[in-house]
N, C-alpha and C. Protein backbone atom coordinates (compact mmCIF):
# COMPACT_ATOMS: atom_id res chain seq x y z
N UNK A 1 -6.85 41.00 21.46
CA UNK A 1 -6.29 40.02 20.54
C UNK A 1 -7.07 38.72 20.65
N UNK A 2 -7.45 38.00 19.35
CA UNK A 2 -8.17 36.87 19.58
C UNK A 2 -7.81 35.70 19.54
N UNK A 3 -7.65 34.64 19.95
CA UNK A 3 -7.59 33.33 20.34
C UNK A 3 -7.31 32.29 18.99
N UNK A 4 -6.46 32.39 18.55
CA UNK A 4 -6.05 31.31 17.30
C UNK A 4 -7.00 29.47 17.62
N UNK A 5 -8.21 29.36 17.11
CA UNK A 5 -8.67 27.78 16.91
C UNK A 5 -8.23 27.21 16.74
N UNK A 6 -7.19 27.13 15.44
CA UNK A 6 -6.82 26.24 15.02
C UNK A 6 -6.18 25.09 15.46
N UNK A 7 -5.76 24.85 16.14
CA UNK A 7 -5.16 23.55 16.94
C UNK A 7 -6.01 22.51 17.81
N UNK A 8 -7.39 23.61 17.68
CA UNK A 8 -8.43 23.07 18.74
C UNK A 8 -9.21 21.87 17.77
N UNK A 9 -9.58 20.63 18.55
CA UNK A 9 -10.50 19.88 17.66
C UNK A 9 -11.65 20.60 17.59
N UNK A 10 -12.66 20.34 16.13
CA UNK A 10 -13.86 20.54 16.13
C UNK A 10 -14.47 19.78 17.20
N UNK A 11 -15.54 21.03 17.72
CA UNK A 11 -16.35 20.09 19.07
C UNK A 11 -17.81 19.45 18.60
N UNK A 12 -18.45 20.02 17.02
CA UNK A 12 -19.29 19.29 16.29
C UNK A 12 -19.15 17.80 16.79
N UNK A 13 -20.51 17.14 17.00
CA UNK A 13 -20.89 15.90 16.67
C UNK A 13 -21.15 15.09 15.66
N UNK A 14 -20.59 13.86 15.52
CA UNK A 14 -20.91 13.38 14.27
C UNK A 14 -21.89 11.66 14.95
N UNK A 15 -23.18 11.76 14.00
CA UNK A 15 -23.57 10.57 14.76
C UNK A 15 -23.33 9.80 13.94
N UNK A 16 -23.61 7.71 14.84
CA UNK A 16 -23.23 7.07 14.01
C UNK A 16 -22.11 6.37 14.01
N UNK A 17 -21.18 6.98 15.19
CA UNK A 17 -19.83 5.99 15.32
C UNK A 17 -19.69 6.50 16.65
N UNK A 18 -18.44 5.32 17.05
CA UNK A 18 -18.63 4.34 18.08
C UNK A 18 -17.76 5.45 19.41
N UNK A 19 -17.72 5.67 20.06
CA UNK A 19 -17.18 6.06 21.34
C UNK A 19 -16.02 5.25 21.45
N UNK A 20 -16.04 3.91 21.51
CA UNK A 20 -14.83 3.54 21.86
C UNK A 20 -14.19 3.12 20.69
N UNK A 21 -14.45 3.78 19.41
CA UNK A 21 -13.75 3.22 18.79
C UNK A 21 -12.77 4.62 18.56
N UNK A 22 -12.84 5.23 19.22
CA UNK A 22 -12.22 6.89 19.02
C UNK A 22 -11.01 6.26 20.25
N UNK A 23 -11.04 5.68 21.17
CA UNK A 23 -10.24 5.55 22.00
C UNK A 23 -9.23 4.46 21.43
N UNK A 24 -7.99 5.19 21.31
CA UNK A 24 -6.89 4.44 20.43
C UNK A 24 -6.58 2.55 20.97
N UNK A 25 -7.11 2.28 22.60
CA UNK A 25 -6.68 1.20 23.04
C UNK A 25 -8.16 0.53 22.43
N UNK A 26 -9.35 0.83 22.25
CA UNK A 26 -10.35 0.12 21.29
C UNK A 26 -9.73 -0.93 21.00
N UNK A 27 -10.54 -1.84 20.71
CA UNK A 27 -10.43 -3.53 19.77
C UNK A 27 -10.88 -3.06 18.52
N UNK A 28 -9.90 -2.99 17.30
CA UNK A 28 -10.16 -2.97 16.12
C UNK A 28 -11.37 -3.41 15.75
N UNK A 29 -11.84 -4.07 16.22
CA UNK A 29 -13.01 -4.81 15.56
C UNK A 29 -14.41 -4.62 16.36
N UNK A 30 -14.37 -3.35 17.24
CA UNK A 30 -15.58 -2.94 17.73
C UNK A 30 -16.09 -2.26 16.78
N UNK A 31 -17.64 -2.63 16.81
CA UNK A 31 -18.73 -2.15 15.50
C UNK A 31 -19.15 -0.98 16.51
N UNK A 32 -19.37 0.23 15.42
CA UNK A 32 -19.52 1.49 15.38
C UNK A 32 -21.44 1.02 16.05
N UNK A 33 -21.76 1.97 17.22
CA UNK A 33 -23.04 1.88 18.20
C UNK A 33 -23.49 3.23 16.91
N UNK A 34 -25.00 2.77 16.38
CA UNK A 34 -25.73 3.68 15.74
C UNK A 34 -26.04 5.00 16.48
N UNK A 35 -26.55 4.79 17.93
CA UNK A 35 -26.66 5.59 18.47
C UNK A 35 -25.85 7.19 19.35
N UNK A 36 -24.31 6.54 18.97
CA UNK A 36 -23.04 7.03 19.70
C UNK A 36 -22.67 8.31 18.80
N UNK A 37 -21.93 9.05 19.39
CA UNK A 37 -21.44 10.24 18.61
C UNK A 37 -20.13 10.54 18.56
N UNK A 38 -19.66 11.22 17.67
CA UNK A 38 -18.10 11.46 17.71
C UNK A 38 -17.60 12.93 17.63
N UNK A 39 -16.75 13.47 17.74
CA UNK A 39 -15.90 14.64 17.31
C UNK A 39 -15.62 14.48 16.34
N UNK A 40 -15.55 15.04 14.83
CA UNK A 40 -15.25 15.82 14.05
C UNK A 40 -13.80 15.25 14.00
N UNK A 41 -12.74 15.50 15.28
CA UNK A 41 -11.22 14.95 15.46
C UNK A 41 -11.12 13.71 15.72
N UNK A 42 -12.01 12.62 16.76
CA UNK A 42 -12.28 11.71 17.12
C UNK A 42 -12.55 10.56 15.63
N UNK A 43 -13.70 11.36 14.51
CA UNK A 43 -14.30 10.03 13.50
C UNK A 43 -12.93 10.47 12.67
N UNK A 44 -12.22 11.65 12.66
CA UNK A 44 -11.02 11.58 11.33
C UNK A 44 -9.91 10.48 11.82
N UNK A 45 -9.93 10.51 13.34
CA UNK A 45 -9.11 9.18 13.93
C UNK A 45 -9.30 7.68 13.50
N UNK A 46 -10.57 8.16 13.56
CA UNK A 46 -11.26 6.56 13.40
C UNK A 46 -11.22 5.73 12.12
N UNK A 47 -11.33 7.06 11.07
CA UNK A 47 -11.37 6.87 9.57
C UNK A 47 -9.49 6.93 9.01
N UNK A 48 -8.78 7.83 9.75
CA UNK A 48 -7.04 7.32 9.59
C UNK A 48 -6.74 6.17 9.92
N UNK A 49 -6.93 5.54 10.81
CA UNK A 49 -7.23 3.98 12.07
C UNK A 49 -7.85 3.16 10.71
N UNK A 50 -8.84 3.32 10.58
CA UNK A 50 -9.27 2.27 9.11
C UNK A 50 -8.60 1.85 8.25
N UNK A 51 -8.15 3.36 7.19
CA UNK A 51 -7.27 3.07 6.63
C UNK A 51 -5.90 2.90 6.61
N UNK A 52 -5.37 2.59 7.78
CA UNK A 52 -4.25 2.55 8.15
C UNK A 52 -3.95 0.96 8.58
N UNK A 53 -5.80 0.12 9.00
CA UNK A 53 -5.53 -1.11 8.77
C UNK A 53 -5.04 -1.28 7.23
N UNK A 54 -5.88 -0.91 6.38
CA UNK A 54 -5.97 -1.20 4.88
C UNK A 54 -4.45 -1.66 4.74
N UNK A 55 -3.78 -0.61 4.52
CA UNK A 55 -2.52 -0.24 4.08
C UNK A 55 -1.44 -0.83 4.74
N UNK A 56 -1.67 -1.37 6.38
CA UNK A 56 -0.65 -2.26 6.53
C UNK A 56 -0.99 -4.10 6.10
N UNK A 57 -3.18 -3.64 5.77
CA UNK A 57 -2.74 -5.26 5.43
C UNK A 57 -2.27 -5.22 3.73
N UNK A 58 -2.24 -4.12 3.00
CA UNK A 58 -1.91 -4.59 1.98
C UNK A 58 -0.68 -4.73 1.58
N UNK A 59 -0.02 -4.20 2.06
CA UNK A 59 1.49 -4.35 2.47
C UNK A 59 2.10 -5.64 2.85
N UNK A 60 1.58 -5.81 3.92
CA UNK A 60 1.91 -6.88 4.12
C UNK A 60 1.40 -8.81 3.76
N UNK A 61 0.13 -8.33 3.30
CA UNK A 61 -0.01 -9.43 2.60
C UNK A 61 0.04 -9.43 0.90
N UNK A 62 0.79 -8.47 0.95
CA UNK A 62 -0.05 -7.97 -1.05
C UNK A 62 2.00 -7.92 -1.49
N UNK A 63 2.96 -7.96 -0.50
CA UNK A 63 4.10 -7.94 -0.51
C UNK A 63 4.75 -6.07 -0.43
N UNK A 64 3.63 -5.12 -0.47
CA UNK A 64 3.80 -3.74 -0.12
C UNK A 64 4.34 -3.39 -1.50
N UNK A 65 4.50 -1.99 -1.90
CA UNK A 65 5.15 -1.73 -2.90
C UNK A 65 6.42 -1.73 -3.24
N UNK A 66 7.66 -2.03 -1.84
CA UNK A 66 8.84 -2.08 -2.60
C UNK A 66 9.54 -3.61 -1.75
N UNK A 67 8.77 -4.40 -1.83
CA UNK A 67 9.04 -5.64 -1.49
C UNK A 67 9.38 -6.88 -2.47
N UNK A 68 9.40 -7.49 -2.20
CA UNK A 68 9.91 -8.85 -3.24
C UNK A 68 8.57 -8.76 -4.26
N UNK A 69 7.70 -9.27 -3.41
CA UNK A 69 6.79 -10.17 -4.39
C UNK A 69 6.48 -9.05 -5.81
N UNK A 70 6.02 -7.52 -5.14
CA UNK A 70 5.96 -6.58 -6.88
C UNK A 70 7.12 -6.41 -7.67
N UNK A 71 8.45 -6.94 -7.28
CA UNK A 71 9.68 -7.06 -8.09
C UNK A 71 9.88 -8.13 -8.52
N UNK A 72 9.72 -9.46 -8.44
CA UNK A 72 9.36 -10.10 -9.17
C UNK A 72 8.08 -10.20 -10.16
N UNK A 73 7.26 -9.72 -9.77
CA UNK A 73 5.96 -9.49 -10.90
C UNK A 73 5.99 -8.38 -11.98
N UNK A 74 7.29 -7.68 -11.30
CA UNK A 74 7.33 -6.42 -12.32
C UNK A 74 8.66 -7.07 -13.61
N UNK A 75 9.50 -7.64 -12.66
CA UNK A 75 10.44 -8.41 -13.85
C UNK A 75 9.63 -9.88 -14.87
N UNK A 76 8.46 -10.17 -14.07
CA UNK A 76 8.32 -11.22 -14.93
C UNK A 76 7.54 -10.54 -15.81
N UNK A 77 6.39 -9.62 -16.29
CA UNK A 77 5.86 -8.94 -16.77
C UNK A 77 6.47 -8.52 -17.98
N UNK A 78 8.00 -7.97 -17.70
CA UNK A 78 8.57 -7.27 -18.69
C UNK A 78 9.36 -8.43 -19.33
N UNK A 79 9.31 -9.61 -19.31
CA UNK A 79 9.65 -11.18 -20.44
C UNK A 79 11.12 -11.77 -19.15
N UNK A 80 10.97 -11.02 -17.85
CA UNK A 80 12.04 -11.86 -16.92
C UNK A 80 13.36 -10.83 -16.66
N UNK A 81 13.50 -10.17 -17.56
CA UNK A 81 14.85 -9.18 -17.59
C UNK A 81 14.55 -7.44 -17.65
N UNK A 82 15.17 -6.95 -16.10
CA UNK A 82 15.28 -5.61 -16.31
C UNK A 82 16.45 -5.37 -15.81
N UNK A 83 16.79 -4.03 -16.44
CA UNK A 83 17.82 -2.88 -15.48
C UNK A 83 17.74 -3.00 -14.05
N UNK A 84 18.94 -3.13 -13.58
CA UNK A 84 18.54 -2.94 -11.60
C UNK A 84 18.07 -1.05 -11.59
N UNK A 85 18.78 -0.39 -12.76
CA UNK A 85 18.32 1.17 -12.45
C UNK A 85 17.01 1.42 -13.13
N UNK A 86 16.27 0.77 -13.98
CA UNK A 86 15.23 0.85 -14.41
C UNK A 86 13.91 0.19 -12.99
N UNK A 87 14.62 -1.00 -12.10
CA UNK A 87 13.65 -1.05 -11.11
C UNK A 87 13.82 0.04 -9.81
N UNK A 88 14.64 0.24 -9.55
CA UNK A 88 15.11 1.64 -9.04
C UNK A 88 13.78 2.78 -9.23
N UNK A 89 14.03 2.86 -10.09
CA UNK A 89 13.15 4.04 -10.78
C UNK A 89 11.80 3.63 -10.81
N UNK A 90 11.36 2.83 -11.13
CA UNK A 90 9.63 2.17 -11.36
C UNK A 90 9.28 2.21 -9.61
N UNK A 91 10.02 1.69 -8.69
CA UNK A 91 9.87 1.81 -7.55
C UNK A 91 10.14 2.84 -6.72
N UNK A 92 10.92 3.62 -7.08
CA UNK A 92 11.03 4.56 -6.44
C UNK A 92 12.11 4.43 -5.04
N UNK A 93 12.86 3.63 -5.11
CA UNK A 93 13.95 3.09 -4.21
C UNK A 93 15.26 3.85 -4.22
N UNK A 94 15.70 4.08 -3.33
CA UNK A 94 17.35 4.17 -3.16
C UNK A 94 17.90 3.04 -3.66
N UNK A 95 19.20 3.52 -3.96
CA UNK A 95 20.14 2.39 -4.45
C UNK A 95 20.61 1.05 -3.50
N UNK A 96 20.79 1.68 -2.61
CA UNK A 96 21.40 0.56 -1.46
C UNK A 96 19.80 -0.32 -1.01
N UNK A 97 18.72 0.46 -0.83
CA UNK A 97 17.40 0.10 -0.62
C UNK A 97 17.26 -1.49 -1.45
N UNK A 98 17.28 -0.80 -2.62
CA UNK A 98 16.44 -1.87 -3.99
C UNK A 98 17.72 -2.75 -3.82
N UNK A 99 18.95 -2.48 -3.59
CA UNK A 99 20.41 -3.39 -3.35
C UNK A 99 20.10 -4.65 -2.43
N UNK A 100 19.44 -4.07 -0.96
CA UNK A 100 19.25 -4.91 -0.24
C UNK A 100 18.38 -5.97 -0.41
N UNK A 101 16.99 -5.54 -0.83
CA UNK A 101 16.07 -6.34 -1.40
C UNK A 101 16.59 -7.45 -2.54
N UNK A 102 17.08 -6.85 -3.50
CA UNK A 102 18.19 -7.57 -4.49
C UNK A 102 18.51 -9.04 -3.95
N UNK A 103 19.26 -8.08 -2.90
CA UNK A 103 20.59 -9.13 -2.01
C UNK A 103 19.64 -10.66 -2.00
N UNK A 104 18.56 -10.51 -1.11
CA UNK A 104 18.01 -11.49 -0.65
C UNK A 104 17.61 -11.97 -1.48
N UNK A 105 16.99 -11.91 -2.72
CA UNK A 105 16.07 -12.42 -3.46
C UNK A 105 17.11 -13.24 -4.38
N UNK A 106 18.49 -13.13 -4.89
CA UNK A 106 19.75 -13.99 -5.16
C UNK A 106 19.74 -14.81 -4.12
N UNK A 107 20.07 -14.52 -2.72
CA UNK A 107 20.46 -15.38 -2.26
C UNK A 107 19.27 -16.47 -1.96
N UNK A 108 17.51 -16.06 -2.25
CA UNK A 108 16.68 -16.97 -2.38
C UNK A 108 16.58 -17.66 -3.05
N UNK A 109 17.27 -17.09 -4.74
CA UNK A 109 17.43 -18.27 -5.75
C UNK A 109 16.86 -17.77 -6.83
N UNK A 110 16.03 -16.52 -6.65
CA UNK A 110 14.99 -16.06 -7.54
C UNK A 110 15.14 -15.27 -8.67
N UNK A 111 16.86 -14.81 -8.70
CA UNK A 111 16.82 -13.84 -9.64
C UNK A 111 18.56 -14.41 -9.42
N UNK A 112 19.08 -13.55 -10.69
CA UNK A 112 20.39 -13.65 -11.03
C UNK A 112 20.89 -12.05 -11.51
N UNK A 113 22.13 -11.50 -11.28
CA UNK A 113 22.33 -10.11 -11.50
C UNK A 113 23.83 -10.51 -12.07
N UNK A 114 23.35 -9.43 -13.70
CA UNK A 114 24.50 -9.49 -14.60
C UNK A 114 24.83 -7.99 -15.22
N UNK A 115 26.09 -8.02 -15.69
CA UNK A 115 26.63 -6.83 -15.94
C UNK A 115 26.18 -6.63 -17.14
N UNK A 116 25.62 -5.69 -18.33
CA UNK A 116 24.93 -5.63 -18.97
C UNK A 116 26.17 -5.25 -20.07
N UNK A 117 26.51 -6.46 -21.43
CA UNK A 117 27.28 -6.38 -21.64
C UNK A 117 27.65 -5.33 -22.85
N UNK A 118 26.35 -4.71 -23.12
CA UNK A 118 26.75 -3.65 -24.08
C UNK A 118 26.97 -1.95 -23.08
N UNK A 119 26.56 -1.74 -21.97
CA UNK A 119 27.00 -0.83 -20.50
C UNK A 119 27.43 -1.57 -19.55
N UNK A 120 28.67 -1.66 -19.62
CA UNK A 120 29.23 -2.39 -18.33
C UNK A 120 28.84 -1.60 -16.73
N UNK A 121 28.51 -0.69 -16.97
CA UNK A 121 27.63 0.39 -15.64
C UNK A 121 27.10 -0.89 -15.06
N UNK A 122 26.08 -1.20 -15.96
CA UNK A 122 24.69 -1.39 -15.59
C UNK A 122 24.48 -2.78 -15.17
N UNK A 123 23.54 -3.34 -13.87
CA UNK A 123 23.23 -4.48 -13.75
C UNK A 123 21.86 -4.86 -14.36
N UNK A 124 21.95 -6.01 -15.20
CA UNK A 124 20.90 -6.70 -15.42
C UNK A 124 20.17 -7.96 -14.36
N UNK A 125 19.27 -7.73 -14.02
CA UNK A 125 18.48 -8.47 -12.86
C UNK A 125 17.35 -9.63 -14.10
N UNK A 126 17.73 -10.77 -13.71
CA UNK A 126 17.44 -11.66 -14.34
C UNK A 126 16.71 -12.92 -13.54
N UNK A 127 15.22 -13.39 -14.10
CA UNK A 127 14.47 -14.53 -13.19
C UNK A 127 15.19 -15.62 -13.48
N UNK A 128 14.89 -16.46 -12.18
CA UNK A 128 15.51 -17.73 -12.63
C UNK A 128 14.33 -18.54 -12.61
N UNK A 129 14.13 -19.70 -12.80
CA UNK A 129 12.79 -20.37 -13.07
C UNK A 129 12.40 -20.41 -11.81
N UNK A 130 13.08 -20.56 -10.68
CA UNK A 130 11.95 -20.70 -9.31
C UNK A 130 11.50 -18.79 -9.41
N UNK A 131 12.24 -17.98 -9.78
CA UNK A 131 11.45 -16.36 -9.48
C UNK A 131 10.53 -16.28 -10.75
N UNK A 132 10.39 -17.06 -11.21
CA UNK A 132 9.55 -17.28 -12.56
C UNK A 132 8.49 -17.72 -12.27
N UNK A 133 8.49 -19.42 -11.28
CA UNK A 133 7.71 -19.65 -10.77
C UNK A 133 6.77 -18.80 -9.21
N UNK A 134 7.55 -18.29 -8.76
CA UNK A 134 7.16 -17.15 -7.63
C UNK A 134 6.32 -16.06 -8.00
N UNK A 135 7.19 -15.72 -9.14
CA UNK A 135 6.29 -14.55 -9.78
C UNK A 135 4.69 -15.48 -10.48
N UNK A 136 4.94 -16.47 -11.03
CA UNK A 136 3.35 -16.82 -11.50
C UNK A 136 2.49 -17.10 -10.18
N UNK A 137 2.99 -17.69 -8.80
CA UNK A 137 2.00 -17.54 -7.68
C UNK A 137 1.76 -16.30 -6.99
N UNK A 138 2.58 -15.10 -7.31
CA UNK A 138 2.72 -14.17 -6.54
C UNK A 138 1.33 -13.64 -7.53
N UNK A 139 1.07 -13.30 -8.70
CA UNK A 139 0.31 -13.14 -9.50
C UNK A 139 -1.47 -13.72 -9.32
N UNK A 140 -1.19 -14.92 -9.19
CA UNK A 140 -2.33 -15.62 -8.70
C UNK A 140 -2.91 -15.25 -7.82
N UNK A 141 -2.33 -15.20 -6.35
CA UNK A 141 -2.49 -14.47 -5.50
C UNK A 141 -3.16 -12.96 -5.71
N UNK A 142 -2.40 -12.48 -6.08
CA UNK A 142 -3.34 -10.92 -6.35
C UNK A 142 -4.21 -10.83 -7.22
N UNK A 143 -4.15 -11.43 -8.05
CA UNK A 143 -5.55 -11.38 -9.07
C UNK A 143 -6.93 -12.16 -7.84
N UNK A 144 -6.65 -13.55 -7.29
CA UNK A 144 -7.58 -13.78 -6.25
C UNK A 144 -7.55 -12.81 -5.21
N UNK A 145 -6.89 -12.21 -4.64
CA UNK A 145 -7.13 -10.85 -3.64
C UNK A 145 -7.84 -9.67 -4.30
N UNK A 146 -7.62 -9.55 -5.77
CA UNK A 146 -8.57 -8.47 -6.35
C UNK A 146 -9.72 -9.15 -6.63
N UNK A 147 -10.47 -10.34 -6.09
CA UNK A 147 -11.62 -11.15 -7.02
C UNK A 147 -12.19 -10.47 -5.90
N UNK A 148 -11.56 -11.03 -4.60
CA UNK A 148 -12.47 -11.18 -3.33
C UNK A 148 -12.60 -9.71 -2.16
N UNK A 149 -11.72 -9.14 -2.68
CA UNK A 149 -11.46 -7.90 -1.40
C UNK A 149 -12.42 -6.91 -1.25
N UNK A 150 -13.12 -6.62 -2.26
CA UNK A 150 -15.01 -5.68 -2.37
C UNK A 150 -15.60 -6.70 -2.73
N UNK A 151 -15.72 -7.64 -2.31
CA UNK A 151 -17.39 -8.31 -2.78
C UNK A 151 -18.51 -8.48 -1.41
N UNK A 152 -18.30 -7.38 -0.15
CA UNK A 152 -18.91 -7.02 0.41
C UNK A 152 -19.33 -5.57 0.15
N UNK A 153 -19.42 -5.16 -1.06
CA UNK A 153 -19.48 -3.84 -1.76
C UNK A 153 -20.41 -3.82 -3.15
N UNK A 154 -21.39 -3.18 -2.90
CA UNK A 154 -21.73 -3.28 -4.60
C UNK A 154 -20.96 -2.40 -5.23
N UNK A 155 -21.52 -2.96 -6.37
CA UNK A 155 -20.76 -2.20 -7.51
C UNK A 155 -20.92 -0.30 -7.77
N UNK A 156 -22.15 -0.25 -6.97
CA UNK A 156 -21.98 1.37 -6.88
C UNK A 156 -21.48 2.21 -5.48
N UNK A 157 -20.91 1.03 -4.89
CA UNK A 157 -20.50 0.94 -3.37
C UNK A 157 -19.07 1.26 -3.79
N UNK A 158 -18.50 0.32 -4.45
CA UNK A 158 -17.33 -0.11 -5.25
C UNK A 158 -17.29 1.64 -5.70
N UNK A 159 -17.63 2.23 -6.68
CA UNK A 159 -17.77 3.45 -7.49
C UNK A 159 -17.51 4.34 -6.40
N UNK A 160 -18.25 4.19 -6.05
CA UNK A 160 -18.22 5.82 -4.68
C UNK A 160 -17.02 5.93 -3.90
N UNK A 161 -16.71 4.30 -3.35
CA UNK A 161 -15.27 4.38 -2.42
C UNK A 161 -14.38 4.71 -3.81
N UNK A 162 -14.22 4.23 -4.83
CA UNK A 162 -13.33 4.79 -5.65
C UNK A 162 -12.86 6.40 -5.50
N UNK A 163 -14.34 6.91 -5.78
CA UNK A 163 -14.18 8.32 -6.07
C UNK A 163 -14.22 8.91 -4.64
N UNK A 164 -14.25 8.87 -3.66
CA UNK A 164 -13.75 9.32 -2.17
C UNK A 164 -12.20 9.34 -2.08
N UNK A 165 -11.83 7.78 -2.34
CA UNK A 165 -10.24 7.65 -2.21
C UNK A 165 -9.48 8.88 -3.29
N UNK A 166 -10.28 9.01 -4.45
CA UNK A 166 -9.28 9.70 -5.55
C UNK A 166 -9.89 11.26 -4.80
N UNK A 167 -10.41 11.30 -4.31
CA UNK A 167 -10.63 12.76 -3.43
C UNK A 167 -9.49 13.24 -2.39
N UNK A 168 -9.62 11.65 -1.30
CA UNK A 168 -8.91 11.84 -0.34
C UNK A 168 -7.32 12.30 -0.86
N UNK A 169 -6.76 11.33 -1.55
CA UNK A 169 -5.74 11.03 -2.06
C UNK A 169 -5.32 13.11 -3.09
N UNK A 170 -6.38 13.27 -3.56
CA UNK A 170 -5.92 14.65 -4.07
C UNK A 170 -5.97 15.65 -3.23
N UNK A 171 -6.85 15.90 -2.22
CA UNK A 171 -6.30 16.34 -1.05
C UNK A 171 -5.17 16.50 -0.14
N UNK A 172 -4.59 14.87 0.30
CA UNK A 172 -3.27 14.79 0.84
C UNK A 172 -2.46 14.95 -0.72
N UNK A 173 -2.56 14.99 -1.21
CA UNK A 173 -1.11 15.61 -2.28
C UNK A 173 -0.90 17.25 -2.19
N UNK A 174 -2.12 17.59 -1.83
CA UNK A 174 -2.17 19.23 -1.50
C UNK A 174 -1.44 19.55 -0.42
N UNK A 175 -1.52 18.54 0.43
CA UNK A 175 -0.50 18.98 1.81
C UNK A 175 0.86 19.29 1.47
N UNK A 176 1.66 18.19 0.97
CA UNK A 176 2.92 18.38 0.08
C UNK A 176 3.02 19.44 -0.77
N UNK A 177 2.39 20.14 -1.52
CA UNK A 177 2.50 21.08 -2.56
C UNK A 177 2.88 22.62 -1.51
């Protein structure tokens, strides 16, 4: 009977990246030694570790996807007034979830929630001029974070990471399926 691999890392070398940057206690910000080599399991670490900075800084400075700042940009967008179940849905939130977020952003001042008087169901989530004004800096903000965030990238630099990510990204959807 033969020996199932699969669990085993590839023991292939990959040159070109860093030794210690495979070691999880690494300093984020050690530059990959030209000369150094990796495992196959080691650079997919290194390259999850990357993008895993990405994604918590965009989150957290970009307001993440189900945070204040894209709910206000998504209500000011649509002229200031949506459905609380229509942001529900665009976001992809639980009820009590998008509730909580809600909560705070009233009690910040930024929005107002009304019973929608032709469906009494339904809450209408409404800007108030400071979430009006929030939403036009929250806006600013990301349009300057999209000026500056590849301009250590050319433009066919720019192209290629595009089409890697829409690789990566159709790949991990395959996992789920």
């Amino acid at each position: 009977m033969q020996e199932s691999h699969a669990d085993q890392p590839e023991t292939s070398q990959v040159a070109g990246a860093s030794d210690a940057a495979a070691d999880a206690s690494a300093a984020p910000e050690a530059a990959p030694a030209s000369d150094a080599v990796l495992t196959a399991d080691d650079l997919a670490k290194e390259l999850l570790h990357g993008l895993g900075f990405c994604g918590h800084y965009m989150h957290f400075h970009g307001g993440g996807m189900s945070g204040r700042a894209p709910i206000i940009c998504f209500i000011a967008k649509r002229g200031g007034d949506v459905s609380q179940q229509e942001l529900g849905a665009s976001f992809e939130l639980k009820p009590g979830s998008l509730s909580e977020v809600l909560n705070k952003m009233e009690v910040a001042g930024l929005i107002e929630r009304h019973r929608n008087p032709d469906d009494r169901r339904q809450l209408t989530v409404h800007l108030t001029e400071a979430g009006l004004e929030q939403a036009r800096l929250e806006q600013e903000a990301r349009i300057r974070f999209r000026g500056n965030a590849f301009t250590c990238l050319s433009d066919a630099e720019k192209l290629q990471l595009l089409d890697m990510l829409k690789r990566i990204r159709t790949r991990w959807e395959e996992f789920d399926a």
